[in-house]
C-alpha atoms as a PDB file:
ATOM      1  CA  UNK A   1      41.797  26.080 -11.034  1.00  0.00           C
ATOM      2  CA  UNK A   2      42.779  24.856  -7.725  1.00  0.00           C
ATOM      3  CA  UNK A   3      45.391  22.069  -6.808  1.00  0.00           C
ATOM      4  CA  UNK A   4      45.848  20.763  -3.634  1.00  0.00           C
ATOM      5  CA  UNK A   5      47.786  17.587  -2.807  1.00  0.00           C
ATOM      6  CA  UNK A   6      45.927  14.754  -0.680  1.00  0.00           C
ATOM      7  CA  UNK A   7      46.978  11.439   0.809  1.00  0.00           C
ATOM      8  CA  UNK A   8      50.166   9.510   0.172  1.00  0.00           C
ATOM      9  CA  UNK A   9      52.862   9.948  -2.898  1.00  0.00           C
ATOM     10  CA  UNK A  10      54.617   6.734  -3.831  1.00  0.00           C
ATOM     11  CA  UNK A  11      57.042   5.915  -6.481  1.00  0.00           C
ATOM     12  CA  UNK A  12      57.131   2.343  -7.479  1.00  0.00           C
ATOM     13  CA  UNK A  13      60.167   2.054  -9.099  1.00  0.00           C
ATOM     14  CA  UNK A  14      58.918   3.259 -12.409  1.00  0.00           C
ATOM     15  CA  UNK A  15      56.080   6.038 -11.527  1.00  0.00           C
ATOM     16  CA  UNK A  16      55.068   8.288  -9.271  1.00  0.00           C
ATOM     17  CA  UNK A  17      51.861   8.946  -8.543  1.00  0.00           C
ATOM     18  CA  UNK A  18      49.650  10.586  -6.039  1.00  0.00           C
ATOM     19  CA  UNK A  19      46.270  12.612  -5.773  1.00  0.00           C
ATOM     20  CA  UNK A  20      45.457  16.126  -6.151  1.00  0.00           C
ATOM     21  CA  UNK A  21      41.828  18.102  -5.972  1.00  0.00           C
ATOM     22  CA  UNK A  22      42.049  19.417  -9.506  1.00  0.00           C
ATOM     23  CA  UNK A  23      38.713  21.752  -9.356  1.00  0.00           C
ATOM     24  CA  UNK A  24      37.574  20.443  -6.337  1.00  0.00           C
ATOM     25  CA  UNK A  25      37.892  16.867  -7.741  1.00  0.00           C
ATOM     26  CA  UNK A  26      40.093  14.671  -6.369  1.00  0.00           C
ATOM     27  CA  UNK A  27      42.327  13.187  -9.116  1.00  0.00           C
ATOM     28  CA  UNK A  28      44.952  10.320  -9.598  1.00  0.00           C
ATOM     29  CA  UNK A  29      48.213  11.781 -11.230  1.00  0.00           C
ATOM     30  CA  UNK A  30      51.687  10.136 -12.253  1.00  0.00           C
ATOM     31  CA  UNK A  31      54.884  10.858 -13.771  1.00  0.00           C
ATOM     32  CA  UNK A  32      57.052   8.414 -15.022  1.00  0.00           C
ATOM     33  CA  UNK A  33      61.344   8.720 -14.347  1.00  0.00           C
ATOM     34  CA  UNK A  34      61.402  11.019 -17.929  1.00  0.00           C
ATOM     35  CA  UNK A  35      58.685  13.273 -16.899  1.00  0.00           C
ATOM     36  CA  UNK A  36      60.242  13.937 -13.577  1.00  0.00           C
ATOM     37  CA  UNK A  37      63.870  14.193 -15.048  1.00  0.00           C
ATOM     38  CA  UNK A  38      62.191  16.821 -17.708  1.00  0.00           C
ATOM     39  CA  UNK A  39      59.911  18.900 -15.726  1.00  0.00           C
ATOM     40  CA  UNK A  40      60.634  18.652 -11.895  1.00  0.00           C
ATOM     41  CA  UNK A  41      63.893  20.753 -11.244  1.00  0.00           C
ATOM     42  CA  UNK A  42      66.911  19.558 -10.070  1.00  0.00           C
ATOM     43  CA  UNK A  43      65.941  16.151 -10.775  1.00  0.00           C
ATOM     44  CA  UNK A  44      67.075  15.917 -14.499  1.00  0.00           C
ATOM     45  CA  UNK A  45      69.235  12.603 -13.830  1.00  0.00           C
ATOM     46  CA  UNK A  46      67.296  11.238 -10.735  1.00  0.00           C
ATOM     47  CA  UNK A  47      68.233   7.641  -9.445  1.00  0.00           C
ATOM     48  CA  UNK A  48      65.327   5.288  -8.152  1.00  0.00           C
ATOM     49  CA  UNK A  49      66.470   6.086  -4.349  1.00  0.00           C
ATOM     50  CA  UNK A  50      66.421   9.540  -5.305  1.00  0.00           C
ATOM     51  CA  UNK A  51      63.281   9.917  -6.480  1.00  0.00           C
ATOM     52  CA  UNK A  52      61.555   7.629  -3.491  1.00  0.00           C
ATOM     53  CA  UNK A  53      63.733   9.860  -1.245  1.00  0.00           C
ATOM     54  CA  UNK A  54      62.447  12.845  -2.524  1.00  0.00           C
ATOM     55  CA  UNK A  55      58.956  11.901  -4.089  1.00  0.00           C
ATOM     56  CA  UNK A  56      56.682  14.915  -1.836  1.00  0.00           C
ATOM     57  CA  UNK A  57      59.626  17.494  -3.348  1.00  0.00           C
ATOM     58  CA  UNK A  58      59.258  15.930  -6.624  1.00  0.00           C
ATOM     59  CA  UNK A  59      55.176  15.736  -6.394  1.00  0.00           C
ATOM     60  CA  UNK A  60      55.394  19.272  -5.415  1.00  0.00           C
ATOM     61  CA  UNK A  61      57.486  20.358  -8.303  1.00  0.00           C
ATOM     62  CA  UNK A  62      54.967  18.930 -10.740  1.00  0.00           C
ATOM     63  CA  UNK A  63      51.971  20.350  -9.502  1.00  0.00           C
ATOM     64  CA  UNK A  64      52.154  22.820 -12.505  1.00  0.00           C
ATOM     65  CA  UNK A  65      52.437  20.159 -15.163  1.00  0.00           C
ATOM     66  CA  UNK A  66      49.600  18.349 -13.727  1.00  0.00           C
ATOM     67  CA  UNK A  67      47.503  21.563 -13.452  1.00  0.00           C
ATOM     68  CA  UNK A  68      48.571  22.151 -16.910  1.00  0.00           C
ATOM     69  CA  UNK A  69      47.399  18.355 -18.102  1.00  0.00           C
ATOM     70  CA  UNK A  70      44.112  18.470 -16.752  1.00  0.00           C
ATOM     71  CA  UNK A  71      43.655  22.049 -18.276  1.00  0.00           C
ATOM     72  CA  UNK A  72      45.090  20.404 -21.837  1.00  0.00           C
ATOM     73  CA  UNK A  73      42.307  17.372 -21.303  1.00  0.00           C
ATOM     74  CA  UNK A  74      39.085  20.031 -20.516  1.00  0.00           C
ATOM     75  CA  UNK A  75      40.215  21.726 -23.959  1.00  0.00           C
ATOM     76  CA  UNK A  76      40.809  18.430 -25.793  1.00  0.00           C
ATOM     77  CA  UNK A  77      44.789  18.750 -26.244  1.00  0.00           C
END
């Protein structure tokens, strides 16, 4: 499975979300303030200006958990 990131990363003030080619297939991913405070390190207590500071770190960072959610979804997790 292959994950590269495409276009823009923006964090709303709730969210993050982006795109990634998940198989070849570009796909719309987001994590919400407690998913990025639980699985992107170093960010466990994140502010808002944080996280819009540092949202292509952050996106980076949870590249694994997506990878791991779309593998969850094909296996019906």
């Amino acid at each position: 499975m292959s994950i590269d990131r495409t276009q823009t990363i923006e964090w709303d003030g709730n969210a993050l979300s982006g795109w990634v080619n998940l198989d070849g297939t570009p796909t719309k991913v987001s994590a919400d303030r407690e998913t990025i405070h639980a699985y992107a390190p170093g960010f466990s207590d994140a502010l808002t200006w944080e996280i819009d500071r540092h949202r292509d770190e952050i996106f980076e960072k949870l590249l694994p958990l997506f990878k791991q959610q779309k593998r969850d979804c094909q296996h019906g997790r």
